[in-house]
Protein backbone atom coordinates (compact mmCIF):
# COMPACT_ATOMS: atom_id res chain seq x y z
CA UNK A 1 53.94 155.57 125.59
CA UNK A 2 56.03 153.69 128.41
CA UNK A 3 53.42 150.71 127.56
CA UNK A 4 54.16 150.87 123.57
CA UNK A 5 58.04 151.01 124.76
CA UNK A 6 57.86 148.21 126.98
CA UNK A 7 56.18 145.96 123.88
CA UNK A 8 58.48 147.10 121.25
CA UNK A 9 61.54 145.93 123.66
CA UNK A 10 59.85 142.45 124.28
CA UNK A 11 59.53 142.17 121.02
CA UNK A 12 63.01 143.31 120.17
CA UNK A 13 63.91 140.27 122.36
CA UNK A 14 62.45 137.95 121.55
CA UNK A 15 63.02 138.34 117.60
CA UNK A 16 66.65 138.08 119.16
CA UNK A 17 66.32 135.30 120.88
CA UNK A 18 64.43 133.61 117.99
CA UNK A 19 67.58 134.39 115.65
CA UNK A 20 69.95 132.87 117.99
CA UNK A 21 67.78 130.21 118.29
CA UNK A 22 67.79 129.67 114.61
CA UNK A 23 71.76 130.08 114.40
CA UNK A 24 72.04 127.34 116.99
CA UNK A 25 69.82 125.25 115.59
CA UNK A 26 71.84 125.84 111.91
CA UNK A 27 75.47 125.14 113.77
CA UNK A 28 73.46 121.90 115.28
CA UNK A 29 72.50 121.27 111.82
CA UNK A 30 75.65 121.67 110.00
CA UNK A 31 77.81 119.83 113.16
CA UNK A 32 75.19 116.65 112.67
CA UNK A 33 75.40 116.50 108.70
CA UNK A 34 79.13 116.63 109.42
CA UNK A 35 79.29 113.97 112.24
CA UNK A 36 76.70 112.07 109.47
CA UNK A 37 79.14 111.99 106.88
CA UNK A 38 81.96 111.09 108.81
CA UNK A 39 80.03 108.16 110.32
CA UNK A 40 79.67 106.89 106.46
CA UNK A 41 83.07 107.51 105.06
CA UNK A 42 84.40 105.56 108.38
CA UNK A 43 82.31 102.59 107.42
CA UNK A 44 83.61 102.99 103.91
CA UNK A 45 86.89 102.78 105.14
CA UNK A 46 86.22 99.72 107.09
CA UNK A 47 84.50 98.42 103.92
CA UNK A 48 87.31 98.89 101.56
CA UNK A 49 89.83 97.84 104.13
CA UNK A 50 87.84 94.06 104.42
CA UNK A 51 87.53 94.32 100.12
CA UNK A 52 91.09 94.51 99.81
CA UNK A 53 92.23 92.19 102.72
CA UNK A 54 89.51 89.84 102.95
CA UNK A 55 88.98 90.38 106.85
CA UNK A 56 86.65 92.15 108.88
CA UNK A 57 88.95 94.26 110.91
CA UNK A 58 87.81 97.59 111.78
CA UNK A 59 90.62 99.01 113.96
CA UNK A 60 92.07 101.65 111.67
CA UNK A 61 93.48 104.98 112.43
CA UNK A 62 92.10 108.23 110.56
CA UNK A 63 94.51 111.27 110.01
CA UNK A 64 94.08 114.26 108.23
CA UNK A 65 96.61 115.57 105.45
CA UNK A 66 96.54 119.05 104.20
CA UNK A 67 97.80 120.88 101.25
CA UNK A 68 99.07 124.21 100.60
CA UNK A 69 95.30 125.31 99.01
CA UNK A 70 93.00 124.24 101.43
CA UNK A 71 92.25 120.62 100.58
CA UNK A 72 92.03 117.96 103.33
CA UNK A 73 92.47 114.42 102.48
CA UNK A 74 91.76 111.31 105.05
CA UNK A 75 94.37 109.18 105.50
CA UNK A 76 93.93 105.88 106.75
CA UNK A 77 95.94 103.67 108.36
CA UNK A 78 95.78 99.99 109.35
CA UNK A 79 98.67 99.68 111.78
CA UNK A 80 102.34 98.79 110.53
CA UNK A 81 100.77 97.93 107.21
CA UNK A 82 98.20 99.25 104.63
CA UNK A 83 97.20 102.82 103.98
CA UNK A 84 94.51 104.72 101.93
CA UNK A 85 94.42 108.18 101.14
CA UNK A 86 90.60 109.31 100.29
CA UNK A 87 89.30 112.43 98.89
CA UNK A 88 86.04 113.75 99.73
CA UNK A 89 85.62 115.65 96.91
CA UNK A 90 86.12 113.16 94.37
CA UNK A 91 84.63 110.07 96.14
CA UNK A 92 88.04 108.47 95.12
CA UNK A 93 90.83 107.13 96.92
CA UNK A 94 93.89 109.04 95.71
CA UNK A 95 96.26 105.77 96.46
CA UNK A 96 95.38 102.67 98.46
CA UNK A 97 98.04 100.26 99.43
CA UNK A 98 97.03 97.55 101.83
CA UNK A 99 100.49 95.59 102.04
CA UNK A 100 102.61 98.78 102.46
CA UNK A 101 103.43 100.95 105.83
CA UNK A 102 102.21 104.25 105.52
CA UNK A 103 105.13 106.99 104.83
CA UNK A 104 103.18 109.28 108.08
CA UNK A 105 103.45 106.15 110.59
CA UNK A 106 104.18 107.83 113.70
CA UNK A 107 103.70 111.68 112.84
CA UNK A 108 100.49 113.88 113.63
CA UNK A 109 100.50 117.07 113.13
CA UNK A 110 101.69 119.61 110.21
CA UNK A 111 101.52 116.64 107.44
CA UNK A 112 101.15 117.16 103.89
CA UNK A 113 100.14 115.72 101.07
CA UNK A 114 101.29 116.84 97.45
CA UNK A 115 100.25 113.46 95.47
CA UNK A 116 101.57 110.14 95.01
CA UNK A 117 104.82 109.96 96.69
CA UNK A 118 105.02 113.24 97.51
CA UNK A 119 104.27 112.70 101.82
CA UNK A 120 105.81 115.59 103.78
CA UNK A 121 105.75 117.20 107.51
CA UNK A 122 106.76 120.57 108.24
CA UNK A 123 109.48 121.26 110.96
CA UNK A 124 110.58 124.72 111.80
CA UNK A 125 109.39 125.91 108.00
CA UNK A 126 110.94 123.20 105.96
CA UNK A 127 108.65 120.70 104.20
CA UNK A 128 110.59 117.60 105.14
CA UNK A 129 109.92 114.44 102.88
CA UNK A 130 108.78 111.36 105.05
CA UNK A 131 110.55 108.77 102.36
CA UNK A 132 113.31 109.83 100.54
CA UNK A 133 116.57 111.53 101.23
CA UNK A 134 117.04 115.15 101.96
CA UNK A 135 117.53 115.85 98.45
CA UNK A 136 113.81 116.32 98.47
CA UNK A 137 112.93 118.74 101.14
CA UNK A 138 112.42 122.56 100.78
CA UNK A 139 111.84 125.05 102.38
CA UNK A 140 108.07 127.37 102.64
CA UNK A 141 109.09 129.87 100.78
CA UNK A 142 109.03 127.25 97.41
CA UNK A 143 106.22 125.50 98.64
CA UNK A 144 103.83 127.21 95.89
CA UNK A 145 106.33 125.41 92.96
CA UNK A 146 105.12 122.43 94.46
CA UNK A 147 101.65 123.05 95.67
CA UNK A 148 101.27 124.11 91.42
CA UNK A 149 102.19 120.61 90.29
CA UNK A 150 100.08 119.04 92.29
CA UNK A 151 97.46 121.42 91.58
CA UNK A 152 97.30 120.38 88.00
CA UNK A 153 97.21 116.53 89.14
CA UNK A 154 94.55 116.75 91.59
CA UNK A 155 92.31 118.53 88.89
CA UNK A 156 92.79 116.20 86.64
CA UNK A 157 91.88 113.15 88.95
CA UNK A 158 88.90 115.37 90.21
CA UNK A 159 87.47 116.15 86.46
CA UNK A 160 86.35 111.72 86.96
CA UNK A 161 84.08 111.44 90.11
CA UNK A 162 82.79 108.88 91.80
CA UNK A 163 79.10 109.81 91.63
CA UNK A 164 78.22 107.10 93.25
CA UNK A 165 79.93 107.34 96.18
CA UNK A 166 79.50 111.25 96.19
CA UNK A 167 76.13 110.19 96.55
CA UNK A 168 76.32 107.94 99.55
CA UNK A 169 78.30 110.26 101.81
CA UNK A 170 76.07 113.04 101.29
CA UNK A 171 73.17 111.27 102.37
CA UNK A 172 71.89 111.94 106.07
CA UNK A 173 71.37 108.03 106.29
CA UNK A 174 72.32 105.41 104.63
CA UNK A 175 72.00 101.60 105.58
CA UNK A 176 74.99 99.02 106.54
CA UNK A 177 74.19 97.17 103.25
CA UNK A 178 74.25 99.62 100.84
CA UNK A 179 77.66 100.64 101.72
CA UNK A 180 79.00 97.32 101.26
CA UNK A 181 77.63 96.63 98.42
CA UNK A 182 78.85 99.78 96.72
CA UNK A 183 82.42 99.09 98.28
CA UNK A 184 82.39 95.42 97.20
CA UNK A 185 81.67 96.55 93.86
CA UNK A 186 84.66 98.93 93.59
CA UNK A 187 87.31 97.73 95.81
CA UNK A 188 87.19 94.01 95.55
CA UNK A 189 90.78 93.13 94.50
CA UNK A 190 89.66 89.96 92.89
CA UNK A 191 88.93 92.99 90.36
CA UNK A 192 92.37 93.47 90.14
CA UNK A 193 94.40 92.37 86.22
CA UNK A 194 97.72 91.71 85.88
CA UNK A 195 100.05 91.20 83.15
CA UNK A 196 101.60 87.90 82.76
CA UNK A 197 104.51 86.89 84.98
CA UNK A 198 103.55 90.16 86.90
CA UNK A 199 106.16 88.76 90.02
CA UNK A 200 108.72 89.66 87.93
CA UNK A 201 108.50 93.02 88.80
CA UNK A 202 106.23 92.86 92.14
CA UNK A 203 108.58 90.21 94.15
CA UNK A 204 112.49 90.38 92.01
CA UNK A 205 115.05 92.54 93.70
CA UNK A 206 116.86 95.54 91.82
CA UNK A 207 119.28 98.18 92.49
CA UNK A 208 118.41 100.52 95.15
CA UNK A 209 117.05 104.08 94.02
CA UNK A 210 120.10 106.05 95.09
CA UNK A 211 120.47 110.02 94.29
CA UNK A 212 116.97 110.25 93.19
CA UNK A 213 117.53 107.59 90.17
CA UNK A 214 114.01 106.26 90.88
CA UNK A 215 113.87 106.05 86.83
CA UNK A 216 116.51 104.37 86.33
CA UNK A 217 115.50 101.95 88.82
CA UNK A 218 112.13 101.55 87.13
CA UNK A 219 114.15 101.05 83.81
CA UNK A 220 116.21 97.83 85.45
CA UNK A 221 112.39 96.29 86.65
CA UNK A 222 110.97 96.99 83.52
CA UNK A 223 114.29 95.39 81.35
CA UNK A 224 114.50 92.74 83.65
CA UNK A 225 110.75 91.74 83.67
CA UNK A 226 111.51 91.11 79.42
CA UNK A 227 114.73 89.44 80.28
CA UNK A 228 112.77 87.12 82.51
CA UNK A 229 110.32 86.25 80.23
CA UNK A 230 112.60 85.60 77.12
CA UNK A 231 114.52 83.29 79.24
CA UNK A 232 111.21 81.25 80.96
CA UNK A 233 110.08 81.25 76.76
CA UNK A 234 113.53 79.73 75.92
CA UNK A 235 114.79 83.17 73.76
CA UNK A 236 117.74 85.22 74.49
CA UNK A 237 118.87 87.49 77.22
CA UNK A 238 118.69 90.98 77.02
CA UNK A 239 120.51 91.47 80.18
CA UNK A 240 124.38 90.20 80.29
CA UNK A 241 124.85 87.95 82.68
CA UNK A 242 127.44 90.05 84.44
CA UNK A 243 124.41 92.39 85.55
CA UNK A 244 122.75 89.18 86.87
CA UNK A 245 123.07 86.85 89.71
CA UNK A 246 122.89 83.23 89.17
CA UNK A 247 118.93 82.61 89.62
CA UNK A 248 119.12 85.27 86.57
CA UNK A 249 117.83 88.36 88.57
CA UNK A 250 119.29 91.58 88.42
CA UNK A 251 123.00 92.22 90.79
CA UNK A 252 122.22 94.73 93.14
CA UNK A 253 126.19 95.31 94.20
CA UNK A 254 128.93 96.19 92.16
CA UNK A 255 128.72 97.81 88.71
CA UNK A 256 124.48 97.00 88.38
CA UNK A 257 122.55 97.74 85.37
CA UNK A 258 121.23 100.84 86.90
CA UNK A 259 124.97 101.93 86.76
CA UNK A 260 125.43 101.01 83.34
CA UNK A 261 122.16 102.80 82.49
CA UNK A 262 123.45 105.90 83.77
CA UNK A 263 126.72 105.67 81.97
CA UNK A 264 124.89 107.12 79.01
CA UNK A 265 125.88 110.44 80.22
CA UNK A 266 122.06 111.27 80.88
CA UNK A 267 121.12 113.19 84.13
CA UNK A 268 120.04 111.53 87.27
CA UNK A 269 116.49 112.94 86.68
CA UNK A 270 113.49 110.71 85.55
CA UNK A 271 111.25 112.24 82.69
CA UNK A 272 109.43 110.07 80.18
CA UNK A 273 111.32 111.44 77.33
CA UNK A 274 114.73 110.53 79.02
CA UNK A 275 113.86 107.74 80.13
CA UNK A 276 112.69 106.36 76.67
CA UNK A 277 115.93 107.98 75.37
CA UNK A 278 118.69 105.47 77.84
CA UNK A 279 116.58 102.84 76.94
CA UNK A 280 116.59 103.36 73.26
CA UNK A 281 120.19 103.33 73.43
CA UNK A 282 120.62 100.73 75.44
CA UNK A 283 118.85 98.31 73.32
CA UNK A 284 120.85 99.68 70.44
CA UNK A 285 124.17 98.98 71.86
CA UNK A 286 123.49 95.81 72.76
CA UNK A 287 121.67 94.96 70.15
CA UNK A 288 118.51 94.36 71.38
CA UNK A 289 115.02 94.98 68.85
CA UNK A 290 112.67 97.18 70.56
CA UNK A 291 110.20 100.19 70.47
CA UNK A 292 110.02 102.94 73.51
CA UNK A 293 107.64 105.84 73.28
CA UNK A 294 106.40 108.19 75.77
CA UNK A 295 103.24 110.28 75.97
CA UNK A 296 101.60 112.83 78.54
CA UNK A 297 99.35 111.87 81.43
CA UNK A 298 97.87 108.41 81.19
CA UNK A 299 97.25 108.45 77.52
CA UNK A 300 97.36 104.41 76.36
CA UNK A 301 99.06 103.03 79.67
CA UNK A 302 96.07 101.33 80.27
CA UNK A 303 95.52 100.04 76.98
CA UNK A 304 99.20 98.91 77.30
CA UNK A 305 98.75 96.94 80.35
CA UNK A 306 95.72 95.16 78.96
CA UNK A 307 97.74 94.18 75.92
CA UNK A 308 99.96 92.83 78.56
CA UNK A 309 103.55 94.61 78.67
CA UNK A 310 104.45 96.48 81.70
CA UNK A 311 104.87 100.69 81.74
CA UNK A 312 106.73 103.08 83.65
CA UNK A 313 104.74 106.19 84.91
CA UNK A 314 106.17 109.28 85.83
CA UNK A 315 103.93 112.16 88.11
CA UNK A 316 104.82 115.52 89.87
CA UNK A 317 107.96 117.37 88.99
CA UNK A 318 109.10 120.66 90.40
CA UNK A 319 111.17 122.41 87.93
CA UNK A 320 111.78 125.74 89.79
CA UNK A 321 113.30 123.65 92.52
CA UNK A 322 116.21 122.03 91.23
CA UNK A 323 113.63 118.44 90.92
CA UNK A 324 113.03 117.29 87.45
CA UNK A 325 112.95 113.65 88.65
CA UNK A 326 109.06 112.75 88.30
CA UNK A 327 109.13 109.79 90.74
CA UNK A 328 109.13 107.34 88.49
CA UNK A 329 107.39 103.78 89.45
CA UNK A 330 106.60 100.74 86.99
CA UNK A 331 103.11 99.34 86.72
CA UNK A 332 102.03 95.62 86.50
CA UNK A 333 98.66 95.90 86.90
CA UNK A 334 95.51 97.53 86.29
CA UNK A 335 91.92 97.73 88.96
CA UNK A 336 89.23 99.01 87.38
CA UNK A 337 86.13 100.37 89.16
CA UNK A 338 84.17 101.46 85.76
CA UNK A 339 84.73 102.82 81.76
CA UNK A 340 86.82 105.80 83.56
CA UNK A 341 88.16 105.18 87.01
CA UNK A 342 90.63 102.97 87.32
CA UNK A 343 93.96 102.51 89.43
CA UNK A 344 97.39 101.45 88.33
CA UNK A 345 99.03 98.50 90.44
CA UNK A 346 103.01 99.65 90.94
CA UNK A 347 106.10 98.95 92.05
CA UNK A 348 107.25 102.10 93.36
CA UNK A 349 111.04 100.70 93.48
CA UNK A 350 111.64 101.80 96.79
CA UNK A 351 111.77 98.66 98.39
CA UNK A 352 110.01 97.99 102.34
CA UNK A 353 106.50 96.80 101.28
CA UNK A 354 106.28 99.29 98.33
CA UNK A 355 105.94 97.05 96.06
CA UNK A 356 102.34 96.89 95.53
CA UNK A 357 100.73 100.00 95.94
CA UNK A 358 97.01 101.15 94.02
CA UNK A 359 97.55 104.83 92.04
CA UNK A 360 94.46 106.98 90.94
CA UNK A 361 94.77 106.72 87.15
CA UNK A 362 94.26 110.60 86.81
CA UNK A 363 97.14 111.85 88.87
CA UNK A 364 99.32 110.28 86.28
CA UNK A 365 101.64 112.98 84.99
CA UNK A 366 103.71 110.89 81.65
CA UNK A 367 104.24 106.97 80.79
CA UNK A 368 106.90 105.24 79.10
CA UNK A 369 105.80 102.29 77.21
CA UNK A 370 108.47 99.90 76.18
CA UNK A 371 108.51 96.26 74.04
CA UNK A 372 110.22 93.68 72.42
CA UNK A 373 110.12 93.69 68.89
């Protein structure tokens, strides 16, 4: 009996000692698929980084930016310039802007991410907004307004995958080359298409976004930009010259177009549909023959920008926070990685190197499309 005791027990440990042995070796497992797949999307960082800036420069910083649901994006940043922001669910970089300082230069820990120009870091409970004034921070307990807006974005940008990359990171292995040539293939900006004159709105100065007026300030880039190329094509303003300096861009002191703009009696707050609306009236006081519409999400911008013609495009707003500006920026360009994933170039009219900055064509929330007649 003692003997039939003394067997059961060994057996008893070693069964235990085999299952530990098997969780170890599973935690092993799972630690080196994870150190694996970091190992990749590091060299597709590097990869993208040398697409975009024609170097090969691998000293980049890695970050990690959270949201209020559990996602973790990797930012990257290339010292005081260039920034990506890469989701590993999608295979996608969310934004990429390689001439740009990143808005989380110089802060670690509790950073957030809510989508395109919406970069925050908590202190003492407030979400504090790395960018723009004050005017845009709240406080925890209306964090889920804004976690909900970006909610709807992020799904929509995740319904188009990159397959292809999905595919790469996921694999235990995968050689030098085939990286590169997968990242070459996507990122190269010799890819990139812009509409004519595109400097116009990438290089000209404009009023400064003050008291959120972000659309409004997208509405002087974009009205410029056709003032610009009326007068290189020999036709008429559509700017009076007292908005205009002498080289014939826009005034940034004294009463600008922006201020005129907002004269309308309109609120300081940047939807496409109000937007469209002090535009519209614009062009009929001052007799100018044009067409605005708007639609929802991307639908046609980049149709638009392949005809040519610049758009404004609006993203997150958070009603149930006093917000209803939708960070309004004005695009000049289009990158195309296939038949459904794209980015839009922009001009996020904020001035400091944010000027040319690459936008995931599915987080778009409206556009404003506006011509000449």
């Amino acid at each position: 009996m003692r003997l039939i005791k003394t067997i059961k027990k060994s057996i008893s440990i070693l069964l235990a000692g085999a299952i530990t042995a098997m969780s170890l070796s599973a935690a092993a497992f799972a630690e080196y698929e994870a150190i694996a797949n970091k190992s990749i999307t590091m060299k597709i960082h590097k990869e993208t980084i040398s697409s975009f800036t024609g170097g090969s420069d691998d000293q980049f910083t890695v970050k990690y930016l959270y949201d209020l649901n559990g996602n973790v994006f990797e930012l990257v940043e290339t010292g005081a310039k260039g920034y990506y922001i890469f989701d590993n669910v999608s295979g996608k970089y969310l934004e990429m802007a390689p001439e740009t300082p990143s808005p989380y230069l110089g802060l670690n820990q509790d950073i957030y991410y809510f989508g395109p120009m919406n970069y925050y870091h908590k202190v003492d409970g407030v979400f504090k907004h790395n960018v723009l004034p004050d005017t845009y921070d709240f406080p925890e307990k209306l964090s889920d307004e804004v976690q909900k807006s970006f909610d709807t974005a992020l799904c929509n940008s995740r319904a188009v995958n990159d397959e292809e990359m999905l595919s790469l990171i996921s694999q235990r292995n995968v050689d030098d080359e085939s990286i590169k040539t997968k990242v070459s293939s996507t990122y190269a900006a010799s890819d990139d298409v812009y509409i004519p004159y595109y400097h116009f709105i990438k290089d000209d100065p404009y009023p400064a976004n003050t008291g959120d007026t972000c659309g409004y300030v997208a509405a002087c880039i974009i009205l410029s930009y056709w003032n610009r190329v009326n007068v290189n094509k020999g036709k008429d303003r559509i700017i009076e010259r007292s908005f205009l300096t002498s080289d014939g861009t826009l005034s940034t002191t004294g009463y600008t177009l922006q201020d005129e703009l907002l004269s309308y009696g309109y609120s300081h707050s940047s939807t496409g549909k109000l937007i469209r609306d002090v535009i519209i009236d614009y062009c009929n006081d001052y007799g100018i023959s044009a067409t605005a519409t708007y639609y929802l999400g991307n639908w046609e911008a980049a149709a638009e920008l392949g005809r040519g013609r610049p758009i404004i495009l609006f993203g997150a707003s958070f009603p149930n926070l006093g917000l209803l500006d939708f960070h309004a920026v004005t695009a000049y360009g289009l990158h195309s990685v296939n038949s459904i994933i794209g980015y839009f170039i922009v001009n996020y009219g904020w001035g400091s190197g944010y000027e040319h900055v690459y936008l995931d064509t599915g987080l778009i929330g409206e556009n404003m499309q506006f011509r000449l007649n």
